[in-house]
C-alpha atoms as a PDB file:
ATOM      1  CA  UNK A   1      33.926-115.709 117.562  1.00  0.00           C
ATOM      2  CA  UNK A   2      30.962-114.394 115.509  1.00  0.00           C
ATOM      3  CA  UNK A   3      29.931-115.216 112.157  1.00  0.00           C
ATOM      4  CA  UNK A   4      28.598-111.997 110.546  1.00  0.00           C
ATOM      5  CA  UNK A   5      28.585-113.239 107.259  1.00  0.00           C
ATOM      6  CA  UNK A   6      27.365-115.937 105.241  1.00  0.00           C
ATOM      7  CA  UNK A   7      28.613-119.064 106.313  1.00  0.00           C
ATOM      8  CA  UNK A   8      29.392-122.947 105.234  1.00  0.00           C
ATOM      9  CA  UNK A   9      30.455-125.720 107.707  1.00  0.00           C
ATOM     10  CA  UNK A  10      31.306-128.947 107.494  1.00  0.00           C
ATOM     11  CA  UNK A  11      31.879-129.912 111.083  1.00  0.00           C
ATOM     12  CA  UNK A  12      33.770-132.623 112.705  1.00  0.00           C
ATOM     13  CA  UNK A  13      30.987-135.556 113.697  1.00  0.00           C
ATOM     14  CA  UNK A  14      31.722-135.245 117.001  1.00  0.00           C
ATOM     15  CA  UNK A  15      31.273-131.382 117.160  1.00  0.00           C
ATOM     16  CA  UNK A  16      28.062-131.453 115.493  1.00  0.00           C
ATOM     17  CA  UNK A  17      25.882-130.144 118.115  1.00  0.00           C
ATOM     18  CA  UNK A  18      28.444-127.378 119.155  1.00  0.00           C
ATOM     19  CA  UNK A  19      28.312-126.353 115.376  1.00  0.00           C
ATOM     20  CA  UNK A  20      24.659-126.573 115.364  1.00  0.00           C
ATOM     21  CA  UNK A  21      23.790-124.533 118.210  1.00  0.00           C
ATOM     22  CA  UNK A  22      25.988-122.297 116.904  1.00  0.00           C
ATOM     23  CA  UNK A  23      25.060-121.772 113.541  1.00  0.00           C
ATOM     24  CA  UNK A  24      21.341-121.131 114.971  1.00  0.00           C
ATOM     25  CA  UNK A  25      22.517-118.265 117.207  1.00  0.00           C
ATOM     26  CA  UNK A  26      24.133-116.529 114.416  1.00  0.00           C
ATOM     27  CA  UNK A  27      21.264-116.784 112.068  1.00  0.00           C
ATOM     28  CA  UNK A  28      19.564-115.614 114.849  1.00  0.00           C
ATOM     29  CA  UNK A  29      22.148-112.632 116.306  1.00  0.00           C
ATOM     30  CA  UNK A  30      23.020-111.653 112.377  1.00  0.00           C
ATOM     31  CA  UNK A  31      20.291-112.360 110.086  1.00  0.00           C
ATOM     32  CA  UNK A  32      22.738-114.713 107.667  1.00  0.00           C
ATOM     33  CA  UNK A  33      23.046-117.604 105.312  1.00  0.00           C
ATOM     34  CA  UNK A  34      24.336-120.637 107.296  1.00  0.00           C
ATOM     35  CA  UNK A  35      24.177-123.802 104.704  1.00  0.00           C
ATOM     36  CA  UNK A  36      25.906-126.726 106.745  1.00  0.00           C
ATOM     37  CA  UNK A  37      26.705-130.955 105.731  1.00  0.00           C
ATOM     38  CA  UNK A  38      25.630-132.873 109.171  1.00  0.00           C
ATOM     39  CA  UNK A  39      25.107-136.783 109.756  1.00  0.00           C
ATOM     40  CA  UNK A  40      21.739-137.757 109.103  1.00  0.00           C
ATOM     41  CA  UNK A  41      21.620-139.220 112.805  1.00  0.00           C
ATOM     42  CA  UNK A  42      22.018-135.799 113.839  1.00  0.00           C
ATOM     43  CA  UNK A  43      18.590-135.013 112.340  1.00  0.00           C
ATOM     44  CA  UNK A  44      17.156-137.390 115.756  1.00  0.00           C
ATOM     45  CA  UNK A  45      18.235-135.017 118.480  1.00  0.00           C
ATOM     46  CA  UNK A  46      17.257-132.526 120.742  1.00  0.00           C
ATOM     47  CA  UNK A  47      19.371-129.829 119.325  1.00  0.00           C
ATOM     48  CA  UNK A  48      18.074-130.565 116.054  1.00  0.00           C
ATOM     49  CA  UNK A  49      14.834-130.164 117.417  1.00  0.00           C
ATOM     50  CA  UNK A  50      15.447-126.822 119.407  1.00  0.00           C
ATOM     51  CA  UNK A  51      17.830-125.661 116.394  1.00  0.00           C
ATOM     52  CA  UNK A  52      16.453-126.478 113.247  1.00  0.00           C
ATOM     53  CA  UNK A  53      12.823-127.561 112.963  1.00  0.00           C
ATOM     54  CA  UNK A  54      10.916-124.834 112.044  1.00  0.00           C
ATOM     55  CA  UNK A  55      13.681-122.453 111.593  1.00  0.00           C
ATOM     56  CA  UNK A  56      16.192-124.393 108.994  1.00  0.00           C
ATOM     57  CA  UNK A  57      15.858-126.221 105.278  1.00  0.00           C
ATOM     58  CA  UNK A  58      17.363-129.578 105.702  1.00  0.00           C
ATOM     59  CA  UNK A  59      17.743-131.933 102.836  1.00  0.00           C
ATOM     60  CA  UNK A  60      18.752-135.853 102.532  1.00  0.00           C
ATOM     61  CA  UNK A  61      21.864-136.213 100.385  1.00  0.00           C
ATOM     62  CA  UNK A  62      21.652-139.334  98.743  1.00  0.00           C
ATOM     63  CA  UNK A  63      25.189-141.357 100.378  1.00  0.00           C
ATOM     64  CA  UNK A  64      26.356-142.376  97.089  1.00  0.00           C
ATOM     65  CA  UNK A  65      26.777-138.560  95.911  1.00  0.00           C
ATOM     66  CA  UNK A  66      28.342-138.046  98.882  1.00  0.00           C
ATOM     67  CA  UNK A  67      32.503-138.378  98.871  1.00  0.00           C
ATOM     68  CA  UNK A  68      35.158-136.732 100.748  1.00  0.00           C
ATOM     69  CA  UNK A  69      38.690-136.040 100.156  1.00  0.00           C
ATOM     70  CA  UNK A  70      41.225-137.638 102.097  1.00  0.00           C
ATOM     71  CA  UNK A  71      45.027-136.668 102.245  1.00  0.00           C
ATOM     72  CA  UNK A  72      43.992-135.371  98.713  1.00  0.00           C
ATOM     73  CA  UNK A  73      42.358-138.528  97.243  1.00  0.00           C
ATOM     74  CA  UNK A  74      38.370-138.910  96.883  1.00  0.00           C
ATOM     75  CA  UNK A  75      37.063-141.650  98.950  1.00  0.00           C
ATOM     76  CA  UNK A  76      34.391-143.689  97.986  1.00  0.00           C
ATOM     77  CA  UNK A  77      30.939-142.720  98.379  1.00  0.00           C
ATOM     78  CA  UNK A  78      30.078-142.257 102.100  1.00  0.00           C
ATOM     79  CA  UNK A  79      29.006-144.939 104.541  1.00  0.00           C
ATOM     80  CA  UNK A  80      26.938-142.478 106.493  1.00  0.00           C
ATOM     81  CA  UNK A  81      23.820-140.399 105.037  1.00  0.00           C
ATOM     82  CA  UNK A  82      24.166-136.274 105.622  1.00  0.00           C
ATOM     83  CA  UNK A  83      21.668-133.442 105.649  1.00  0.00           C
ATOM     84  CA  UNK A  84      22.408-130.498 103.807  1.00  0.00           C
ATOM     85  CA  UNK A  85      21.111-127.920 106.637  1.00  0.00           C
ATOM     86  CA  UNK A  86      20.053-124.061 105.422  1.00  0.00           C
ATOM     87  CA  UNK A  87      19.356-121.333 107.772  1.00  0.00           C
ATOM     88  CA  UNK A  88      18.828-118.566 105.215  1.00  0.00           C
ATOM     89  CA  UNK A  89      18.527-115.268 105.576  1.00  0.00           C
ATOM     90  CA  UNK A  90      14.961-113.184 106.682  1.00  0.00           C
END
């Protein structure tokens, strides 16, 4: 399905580099915002390489900011670290 608008994901782990690849070929295909929450380890990998290095923003999210609902409740902080990723518009 395309994404021809702006766009925010928060992907499952496992689907990160589906997401990813994804997100870079609709910034690419439709010139929009893509702002997305990955695992920092996710920042170490090819796809991150061929996807967002020199095309993206990406930002560390300090772990302790970083909490997530569960069945409704907030969890505590995160034991993984994230990057905020941006694609933004040209």
């Amino acid at each position: 399905q395309d994404w021809r608008y702006n766009a925010w994901c928060n992907p499952p782990h496992h689907l990160s580099e589906e997401f990813v690849r994804k997100a870079n070929e609709e910034w690419i295909k439709w010139n929009i915002n893509i702002i997305m929450i990955i695992p920092a380890n996710s920042m170490c990998t090819n796809y991150a390489e061929e996807c967002i290095e020199g095309k993206a923003e990406y930002h560390p999210i300090n772990r302790k900011w970083c909490k997530f609902l569960h069945k409704g409740k907030e969890m505590e902080h995160s034991r993984n670290g994230y990057f905020v990723v941006l694609w933004r518009k040209k």
